[in-house]
Every structure is written in C-alpha cells, then in structure tokens.
C-alpha atoms as a PDB file:
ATOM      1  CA  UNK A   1     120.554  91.375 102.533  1.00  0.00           C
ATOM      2  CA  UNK A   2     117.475  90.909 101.619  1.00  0.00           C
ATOM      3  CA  UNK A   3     116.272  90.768  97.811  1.00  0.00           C
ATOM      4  CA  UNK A   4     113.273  93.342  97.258  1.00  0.00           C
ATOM      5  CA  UNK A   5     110.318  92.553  94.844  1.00  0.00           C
ATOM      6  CA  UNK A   6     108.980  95.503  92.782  1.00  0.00           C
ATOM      7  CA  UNK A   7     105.560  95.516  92.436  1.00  0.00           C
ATOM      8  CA  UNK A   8     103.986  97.021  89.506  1.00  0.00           C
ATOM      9  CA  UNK A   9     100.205  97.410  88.229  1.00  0.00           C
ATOM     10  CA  UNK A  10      99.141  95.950  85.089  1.00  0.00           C
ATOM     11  CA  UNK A  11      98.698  99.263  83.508  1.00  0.00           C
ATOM     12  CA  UNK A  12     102.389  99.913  83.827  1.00  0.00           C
ATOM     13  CA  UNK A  13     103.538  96.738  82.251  1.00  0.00           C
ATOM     14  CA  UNK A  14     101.189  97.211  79.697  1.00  0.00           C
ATOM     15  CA  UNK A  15     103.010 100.966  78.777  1.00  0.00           C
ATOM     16  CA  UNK A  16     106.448  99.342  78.982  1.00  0.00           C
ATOM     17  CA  UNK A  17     104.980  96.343  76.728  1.00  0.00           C
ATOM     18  CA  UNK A  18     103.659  99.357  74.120  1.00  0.00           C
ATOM     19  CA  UNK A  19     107.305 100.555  72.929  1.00  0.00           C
ATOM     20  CA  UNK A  20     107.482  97.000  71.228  1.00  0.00           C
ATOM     21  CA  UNK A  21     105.959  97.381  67.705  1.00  0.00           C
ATOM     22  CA  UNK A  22     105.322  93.986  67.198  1.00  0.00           C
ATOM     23  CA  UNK A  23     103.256  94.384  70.593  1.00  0.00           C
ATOM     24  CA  UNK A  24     101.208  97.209  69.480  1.00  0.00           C
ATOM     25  CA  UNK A  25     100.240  95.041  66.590  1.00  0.00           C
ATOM     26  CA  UNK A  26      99.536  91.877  68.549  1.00  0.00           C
ATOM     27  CA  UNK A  27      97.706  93.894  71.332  1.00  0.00           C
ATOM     28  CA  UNK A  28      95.421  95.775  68.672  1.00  0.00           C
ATOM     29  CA  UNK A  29      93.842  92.446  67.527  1.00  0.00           C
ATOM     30  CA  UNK A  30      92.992  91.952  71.158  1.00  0.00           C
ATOM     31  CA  UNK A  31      92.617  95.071  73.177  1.00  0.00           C
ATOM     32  CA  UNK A  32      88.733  94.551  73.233  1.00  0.00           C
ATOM     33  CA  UNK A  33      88.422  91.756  74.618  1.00  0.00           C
ATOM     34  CA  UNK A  34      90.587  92.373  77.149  1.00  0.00           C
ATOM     35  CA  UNK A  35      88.684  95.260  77.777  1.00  0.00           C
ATOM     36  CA  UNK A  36      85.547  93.850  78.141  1.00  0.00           C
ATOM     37  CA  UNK A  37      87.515  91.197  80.507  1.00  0.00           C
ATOM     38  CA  UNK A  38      88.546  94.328  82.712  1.00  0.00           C
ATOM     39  CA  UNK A  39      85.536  95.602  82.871  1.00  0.00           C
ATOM     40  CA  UNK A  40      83.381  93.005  83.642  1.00  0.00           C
ATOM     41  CA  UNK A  41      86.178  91.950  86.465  1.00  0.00           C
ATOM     42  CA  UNK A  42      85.781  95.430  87.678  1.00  0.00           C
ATOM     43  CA  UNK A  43      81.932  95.367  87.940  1.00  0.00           C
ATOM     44  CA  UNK A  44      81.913  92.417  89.753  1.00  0.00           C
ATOM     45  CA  UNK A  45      84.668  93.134  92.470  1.00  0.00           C
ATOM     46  CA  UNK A  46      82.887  96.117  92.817  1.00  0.00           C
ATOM     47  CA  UNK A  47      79.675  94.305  93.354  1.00  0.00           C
ATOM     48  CA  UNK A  48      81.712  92.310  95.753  1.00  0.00           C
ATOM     49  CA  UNK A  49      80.864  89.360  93.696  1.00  0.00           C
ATOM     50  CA  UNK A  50      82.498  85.992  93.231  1.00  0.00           C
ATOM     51  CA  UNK A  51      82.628  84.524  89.944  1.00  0.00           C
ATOM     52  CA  UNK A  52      80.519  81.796  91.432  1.00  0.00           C
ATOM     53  CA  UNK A  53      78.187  83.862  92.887  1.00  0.00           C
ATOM     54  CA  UNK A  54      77.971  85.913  89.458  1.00  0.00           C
ATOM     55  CA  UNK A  55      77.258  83.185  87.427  1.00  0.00           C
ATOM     56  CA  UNK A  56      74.377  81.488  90.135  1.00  0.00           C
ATOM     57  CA  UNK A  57      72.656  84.895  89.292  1.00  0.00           C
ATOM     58  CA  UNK A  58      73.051  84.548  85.406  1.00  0.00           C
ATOM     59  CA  UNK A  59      71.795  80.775  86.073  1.00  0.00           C
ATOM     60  CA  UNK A  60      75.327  79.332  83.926  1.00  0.00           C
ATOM     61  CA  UNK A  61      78.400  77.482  85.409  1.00  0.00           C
ATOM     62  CA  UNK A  62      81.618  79.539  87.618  1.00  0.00           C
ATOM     63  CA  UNK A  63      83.562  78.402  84.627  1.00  0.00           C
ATOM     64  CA  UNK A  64      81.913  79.918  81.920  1.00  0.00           C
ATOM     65  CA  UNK A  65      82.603  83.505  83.671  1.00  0.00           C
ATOM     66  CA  UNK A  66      86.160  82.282  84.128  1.00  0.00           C
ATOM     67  CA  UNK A  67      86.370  82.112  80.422  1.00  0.00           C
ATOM     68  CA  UNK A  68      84.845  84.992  79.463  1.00  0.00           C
ATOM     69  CA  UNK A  69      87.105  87.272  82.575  1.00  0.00           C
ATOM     70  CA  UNK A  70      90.307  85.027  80.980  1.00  0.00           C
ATOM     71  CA  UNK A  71      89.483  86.185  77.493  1.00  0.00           C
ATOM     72  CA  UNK A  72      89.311  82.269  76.599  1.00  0.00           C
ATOM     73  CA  UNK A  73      85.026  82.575  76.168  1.00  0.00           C
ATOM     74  CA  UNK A  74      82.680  84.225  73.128  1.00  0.00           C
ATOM     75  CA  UNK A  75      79.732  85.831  74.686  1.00  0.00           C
ATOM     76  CA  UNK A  76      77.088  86.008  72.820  1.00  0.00           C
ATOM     77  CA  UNK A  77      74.807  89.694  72.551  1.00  0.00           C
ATOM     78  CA  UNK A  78      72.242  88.664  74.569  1.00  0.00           C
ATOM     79  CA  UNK A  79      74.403  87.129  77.388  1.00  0.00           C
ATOM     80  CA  UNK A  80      76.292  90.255  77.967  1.00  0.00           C
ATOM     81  CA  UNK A  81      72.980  92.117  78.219  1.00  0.00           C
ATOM     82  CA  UNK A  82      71.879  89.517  80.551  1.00  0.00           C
ATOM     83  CA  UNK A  83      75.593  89.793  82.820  1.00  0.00           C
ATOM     84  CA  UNK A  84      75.380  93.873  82.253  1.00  0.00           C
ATOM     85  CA  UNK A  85      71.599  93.813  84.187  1.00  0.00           C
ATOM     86  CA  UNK A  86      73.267  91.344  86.973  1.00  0.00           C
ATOM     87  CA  UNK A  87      75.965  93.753  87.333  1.00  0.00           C
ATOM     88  CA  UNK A  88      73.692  96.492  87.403  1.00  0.00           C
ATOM     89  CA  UNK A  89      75.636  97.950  84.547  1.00  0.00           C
ATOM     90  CA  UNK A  90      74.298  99.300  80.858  1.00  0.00           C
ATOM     91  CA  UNK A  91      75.862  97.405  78.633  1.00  0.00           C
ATOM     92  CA  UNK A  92      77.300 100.197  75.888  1.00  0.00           C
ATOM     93  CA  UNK A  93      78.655  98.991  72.087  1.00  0.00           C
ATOM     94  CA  UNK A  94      80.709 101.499  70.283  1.00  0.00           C
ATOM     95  CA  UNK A  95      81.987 101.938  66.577  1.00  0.00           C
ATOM     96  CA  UNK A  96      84.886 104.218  66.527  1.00  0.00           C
END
C-alpha cells in the first residue's frame, strides 16, 4: 500500500493556522509583510521573472530580492517604487 501525500495550498494552512488565537495575534504583527512578499512573488512569476533576473533590472544583488520575497529584508520607499516600475506594477500604500 502505498502512503498518499495531501497536498494543500498555503491559503488553506493559513485558515486552519487562524483558529489558534495566539496565531491570530502573532500573524497580525506580520500579515503585511507577508503580503507585500506575496505580492511581489506574484508580480514577478507573472512577469516570468527570476529573482536574478529581477534584481539585474533594479541594478542590486539576487539576494537582496530573496530577502525582501523571505520577509527577512526592509525596503526602503523609494526601492519599492523602483521594483513596482520593474514589475510594471503601481505601487499602492493604504491606511485602513
């Protein structure tokens, strides 16, 4: 017999993840920069970019977009104009 591996998006985890309180709280000190991480990883699939090819355009190092897409970087303002225009993206801030 063989042993079958369920495969489930990150989304999904993430909903079973939000029934923990203690999550929710941990998550909400996070959440946007891990959306900004999703999104910029989204552009630039989409783009059929590789994170080397991305940052050759924006004239920095592969690793420096590996932080920022790992949620390990701190963009500044005027970076993340310059990586929205390379993505041909707007970049959009919101206060909510």
């Amino acid at each position: 017999m063989k042993n079958k591996i369920k495969l489930y998006s990150f989304d999904d985890h993430l909903e079973e993840l939000m029934r923990d309180l203690e999550f929710v709280k941990e998550w909400g000190k996070t959440e946007p920069e891990y959306l900004l991480a999703k999104e910029i990883i989204e552009k630039r699939v989409k783009n059929k970019m590789s994170q080397r090819t991305l940052a050759k355009k924006l004239k920095t190092s592969q690793a420096a977009i590996s932080r920022i897409e790992s949620m390990n970087g701190n963009p500044s303002f005027s970076f993340l104009k310059r990586l929205a225009s390379a993505l041909d993206s707007k970049l959009i801030l919101q206060f909510k």
